[in-house]
C-alpha atoms as a PDB file:
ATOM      1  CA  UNK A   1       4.060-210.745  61.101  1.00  0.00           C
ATOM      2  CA  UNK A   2       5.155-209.302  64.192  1.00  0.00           C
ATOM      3  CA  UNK A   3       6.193-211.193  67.513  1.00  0.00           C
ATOM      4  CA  UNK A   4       6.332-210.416  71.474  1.00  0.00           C
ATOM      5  CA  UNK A   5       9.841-209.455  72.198  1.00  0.00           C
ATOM      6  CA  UNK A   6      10.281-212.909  74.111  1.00  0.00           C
ATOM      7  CA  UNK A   7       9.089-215.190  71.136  1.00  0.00           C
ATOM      8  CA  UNK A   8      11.243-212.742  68.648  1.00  0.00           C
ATOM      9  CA  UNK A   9      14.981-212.897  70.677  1.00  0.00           C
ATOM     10  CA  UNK A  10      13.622-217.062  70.844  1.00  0.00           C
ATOM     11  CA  UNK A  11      13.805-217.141  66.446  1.00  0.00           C
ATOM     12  CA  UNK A  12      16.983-214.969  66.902  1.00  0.00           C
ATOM     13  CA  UNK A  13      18.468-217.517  69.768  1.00  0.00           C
ATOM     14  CA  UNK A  14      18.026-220.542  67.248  1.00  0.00           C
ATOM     15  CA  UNK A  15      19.133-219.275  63.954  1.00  0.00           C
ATOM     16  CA  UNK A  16      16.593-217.915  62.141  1.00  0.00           C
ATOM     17  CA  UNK A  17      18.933-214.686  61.314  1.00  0.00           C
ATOM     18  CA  UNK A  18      17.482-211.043  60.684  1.00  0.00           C
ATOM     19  CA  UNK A  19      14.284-210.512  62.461  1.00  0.00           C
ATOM     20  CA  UNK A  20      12.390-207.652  61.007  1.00  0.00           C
ATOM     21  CA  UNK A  21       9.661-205.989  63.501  1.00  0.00           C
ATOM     22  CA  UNK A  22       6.770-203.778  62.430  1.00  0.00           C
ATOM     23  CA  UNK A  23       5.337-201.273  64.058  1.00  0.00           C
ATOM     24  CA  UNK A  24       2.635-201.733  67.088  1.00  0.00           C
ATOM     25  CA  UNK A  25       0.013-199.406  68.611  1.00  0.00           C
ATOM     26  CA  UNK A  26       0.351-200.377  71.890  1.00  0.00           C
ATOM     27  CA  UNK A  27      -2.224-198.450  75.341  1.00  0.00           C
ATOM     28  CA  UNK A  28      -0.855-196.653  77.548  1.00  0.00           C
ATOM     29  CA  UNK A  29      -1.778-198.309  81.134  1.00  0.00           C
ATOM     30  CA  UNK A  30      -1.717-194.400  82.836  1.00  0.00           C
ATOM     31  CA  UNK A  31      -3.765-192.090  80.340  1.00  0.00           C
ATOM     32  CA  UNK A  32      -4.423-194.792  78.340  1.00  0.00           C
ATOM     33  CA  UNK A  33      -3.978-193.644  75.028  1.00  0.00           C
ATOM     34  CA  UNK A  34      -2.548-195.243  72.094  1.00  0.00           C
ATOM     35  CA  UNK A  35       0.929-194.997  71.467  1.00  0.00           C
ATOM     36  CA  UNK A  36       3.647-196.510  68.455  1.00  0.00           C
ATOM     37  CA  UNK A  37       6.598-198.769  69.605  1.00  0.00           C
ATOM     38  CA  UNK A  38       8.048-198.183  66.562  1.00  0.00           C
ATOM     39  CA  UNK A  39      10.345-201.337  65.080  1.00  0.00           C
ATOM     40  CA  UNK A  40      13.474-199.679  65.743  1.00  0.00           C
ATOM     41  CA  UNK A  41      12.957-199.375  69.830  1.00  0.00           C
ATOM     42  CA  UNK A  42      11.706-203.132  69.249  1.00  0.00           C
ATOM     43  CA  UNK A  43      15.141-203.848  68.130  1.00  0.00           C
ATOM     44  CA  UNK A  44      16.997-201.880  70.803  1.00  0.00           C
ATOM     45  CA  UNK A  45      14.446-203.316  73.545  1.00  0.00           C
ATOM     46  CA  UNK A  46      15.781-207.141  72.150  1.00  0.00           C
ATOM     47  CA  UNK A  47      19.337-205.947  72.043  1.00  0.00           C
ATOM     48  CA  UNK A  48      19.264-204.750  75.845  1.00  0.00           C
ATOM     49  CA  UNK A  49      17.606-208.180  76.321  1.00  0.00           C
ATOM     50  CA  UNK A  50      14.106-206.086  77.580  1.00  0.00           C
ATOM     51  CA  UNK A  51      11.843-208.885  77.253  1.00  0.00           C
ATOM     52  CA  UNK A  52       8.304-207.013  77.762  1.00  0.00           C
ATOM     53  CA  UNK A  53       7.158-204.716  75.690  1.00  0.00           C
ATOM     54  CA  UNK A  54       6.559-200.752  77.246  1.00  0.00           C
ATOM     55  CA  UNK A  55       3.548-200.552  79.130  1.00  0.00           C
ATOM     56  CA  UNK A  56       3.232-196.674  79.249  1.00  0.00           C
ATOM     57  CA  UNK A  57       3.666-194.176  76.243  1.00  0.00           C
ATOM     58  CA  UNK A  58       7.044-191.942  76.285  1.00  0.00           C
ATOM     59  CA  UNK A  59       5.402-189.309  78.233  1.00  0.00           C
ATOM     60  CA  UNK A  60       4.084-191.119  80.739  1.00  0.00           C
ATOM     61  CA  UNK A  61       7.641-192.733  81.248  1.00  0.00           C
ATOM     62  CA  UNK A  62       9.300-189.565  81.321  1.00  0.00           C
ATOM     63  CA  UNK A  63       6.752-188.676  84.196  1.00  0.00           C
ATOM     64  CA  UNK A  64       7.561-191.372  86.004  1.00  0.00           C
ATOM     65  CA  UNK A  65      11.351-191.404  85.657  1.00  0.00           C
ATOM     66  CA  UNK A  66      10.764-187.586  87.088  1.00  0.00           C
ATOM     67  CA  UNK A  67       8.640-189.106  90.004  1.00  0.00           C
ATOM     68  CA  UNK A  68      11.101-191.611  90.812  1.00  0.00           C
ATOM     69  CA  UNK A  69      14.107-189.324  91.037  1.00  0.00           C
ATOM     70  CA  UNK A  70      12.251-187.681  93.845  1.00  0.00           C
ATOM     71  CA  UNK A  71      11.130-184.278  91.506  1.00  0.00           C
ATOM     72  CA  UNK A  72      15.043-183.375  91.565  1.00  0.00           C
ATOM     73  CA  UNK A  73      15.123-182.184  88.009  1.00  0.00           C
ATOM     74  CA  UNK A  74      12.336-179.460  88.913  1.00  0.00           C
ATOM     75  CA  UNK A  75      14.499-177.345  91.204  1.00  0.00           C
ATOM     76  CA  UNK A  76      15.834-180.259  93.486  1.00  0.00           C
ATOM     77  CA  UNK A  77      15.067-180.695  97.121  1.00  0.00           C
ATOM     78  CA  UNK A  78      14.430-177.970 100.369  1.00  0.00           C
ATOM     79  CA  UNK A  79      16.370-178.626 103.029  1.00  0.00           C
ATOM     80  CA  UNK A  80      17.360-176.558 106.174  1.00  0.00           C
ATOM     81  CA  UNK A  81      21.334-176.063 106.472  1.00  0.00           C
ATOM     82  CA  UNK A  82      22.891-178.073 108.874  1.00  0.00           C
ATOM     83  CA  UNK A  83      24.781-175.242 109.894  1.00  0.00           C
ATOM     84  CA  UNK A  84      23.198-171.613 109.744  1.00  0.00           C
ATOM     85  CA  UNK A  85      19.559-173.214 109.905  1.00  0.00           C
ATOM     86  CA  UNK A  86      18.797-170.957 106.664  1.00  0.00           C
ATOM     87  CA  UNK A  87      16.649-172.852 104.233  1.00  0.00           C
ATOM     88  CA  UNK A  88      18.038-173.774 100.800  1.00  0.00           C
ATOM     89  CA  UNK A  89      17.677-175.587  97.484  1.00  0.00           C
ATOM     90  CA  UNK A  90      20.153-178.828  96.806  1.00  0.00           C
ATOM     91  CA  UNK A  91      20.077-180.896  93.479  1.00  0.00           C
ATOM     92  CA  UNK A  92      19.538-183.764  94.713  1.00  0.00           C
ATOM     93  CA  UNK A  93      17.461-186.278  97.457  1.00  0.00           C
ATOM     94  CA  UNK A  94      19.034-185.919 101.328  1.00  0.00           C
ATOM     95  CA  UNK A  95      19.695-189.570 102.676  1.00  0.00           C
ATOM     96  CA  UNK A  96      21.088-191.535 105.803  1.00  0.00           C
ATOM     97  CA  UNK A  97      20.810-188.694 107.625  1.00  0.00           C
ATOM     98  CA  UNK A  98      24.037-186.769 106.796  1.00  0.00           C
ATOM     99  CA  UNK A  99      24.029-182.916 107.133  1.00  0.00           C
ATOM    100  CA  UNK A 100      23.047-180.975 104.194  1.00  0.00           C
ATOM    101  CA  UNK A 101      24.719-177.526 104.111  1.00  0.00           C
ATOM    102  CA  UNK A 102      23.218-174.778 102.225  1.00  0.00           C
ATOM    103  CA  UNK A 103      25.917-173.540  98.907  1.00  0.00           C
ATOM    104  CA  UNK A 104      27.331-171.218 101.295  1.00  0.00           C
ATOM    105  CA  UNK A 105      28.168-172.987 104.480  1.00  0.00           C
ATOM    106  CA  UNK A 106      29.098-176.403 102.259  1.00  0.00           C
ATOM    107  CA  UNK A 107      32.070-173.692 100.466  1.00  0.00           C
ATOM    108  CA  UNK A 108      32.752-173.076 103.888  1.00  0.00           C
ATOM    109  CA  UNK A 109      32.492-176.902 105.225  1.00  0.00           C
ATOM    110  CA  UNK A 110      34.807-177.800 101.846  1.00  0.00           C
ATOM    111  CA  UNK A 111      37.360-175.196 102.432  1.00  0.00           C
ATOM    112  CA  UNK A 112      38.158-176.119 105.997  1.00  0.00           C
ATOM    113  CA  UNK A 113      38.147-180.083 105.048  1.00  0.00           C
ATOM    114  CA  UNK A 114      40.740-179.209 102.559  1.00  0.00           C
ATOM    115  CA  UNK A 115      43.138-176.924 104.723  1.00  0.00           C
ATOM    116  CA  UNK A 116      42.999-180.139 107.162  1.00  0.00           C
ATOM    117  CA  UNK A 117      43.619-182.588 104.647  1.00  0.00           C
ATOM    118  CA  UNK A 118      46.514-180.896 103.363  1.00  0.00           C
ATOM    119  CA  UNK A 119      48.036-180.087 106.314  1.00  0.00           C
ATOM    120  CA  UNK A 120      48.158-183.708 106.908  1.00  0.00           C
ATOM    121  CA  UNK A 121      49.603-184.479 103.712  1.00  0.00           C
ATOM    122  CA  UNK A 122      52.974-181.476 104.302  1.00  0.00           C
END
C-alpha cells in the first residue's frame, strides 16, 4: 500500500518504524505525460521533509529550474559594458543596477581596485 508523503512521515512521526514506498505513475501538470516517482525519491522527498509529491516529470523540472535562473546556463545574459559601451556575454542575471563590465574592461576595473587597495594596506 502506498501513502501521500504527508500521511507516510505521519506513521513514521508515531512509531510505526520502516516505511516502505512503491512506485507511482504520477501526470505531469505541463506536457502531461505520465511519469514514475520511483520509491527511492519518495524516501529522499520525506527525508528533506517535502511534503507534496512532484507535480511535473524530471524534464519539465529541469525546464523550469532553467527558466527560473533567467536562461543563464544557455550562454548567460547580454549586456552593454558599463565602460567601452561594447556589447558582451556575462554568466549570470544583472541586478540593482550596478555596472556590468564586459571580461575586458572588468580585468581592467579589478586591476585598478587592487593597486588601490593595496596601496592602502603598505
Amino acid at each position: 500500500m502506498s501513502l501521500p508523503l504527508a500521511e507516510a512521515s505521519m506513521c513514521i512521526g508515531v512509531g510505526r518504524g520502516n516505511m516502505e514506498f512503491q512506485d507511482k505513475t504520477l501526470r505531469c501538470r505541463d506536457c502531461e505525460q505520465s511519469f514514475v516517482f520511483t520509491a527511492g525519491e519518495q524516501g529522499f522527498y520525506l527525508e528533506k521533509g517535502l511534503m507534496n509529491e512532484p507535480q511535473r516529470c524530471p524534464n519539465c523540472r529541469a525546464n523550469r529550474r532553467r527558466e527560473r535562473a533567467g536562461g543563464v546556463r544557455d550562454g548567460g545574459a547580454t549586456i552593454t559594458c558599463a565602460s567601452c559601451g561594447r556589447e558582451a556575454t556575462v554568466p549570470f542575471v544583472p541586478r540593482l543596477d550596478r555596472p556590468v563590465y564586459c571580461n575586458d574592461c572588468f580585468s581592467t576595473q579589478r586591476a585598478a581596485t587592487e593597486v588601490r587597495v593595496g596601496a592602502s594596506v603598505e
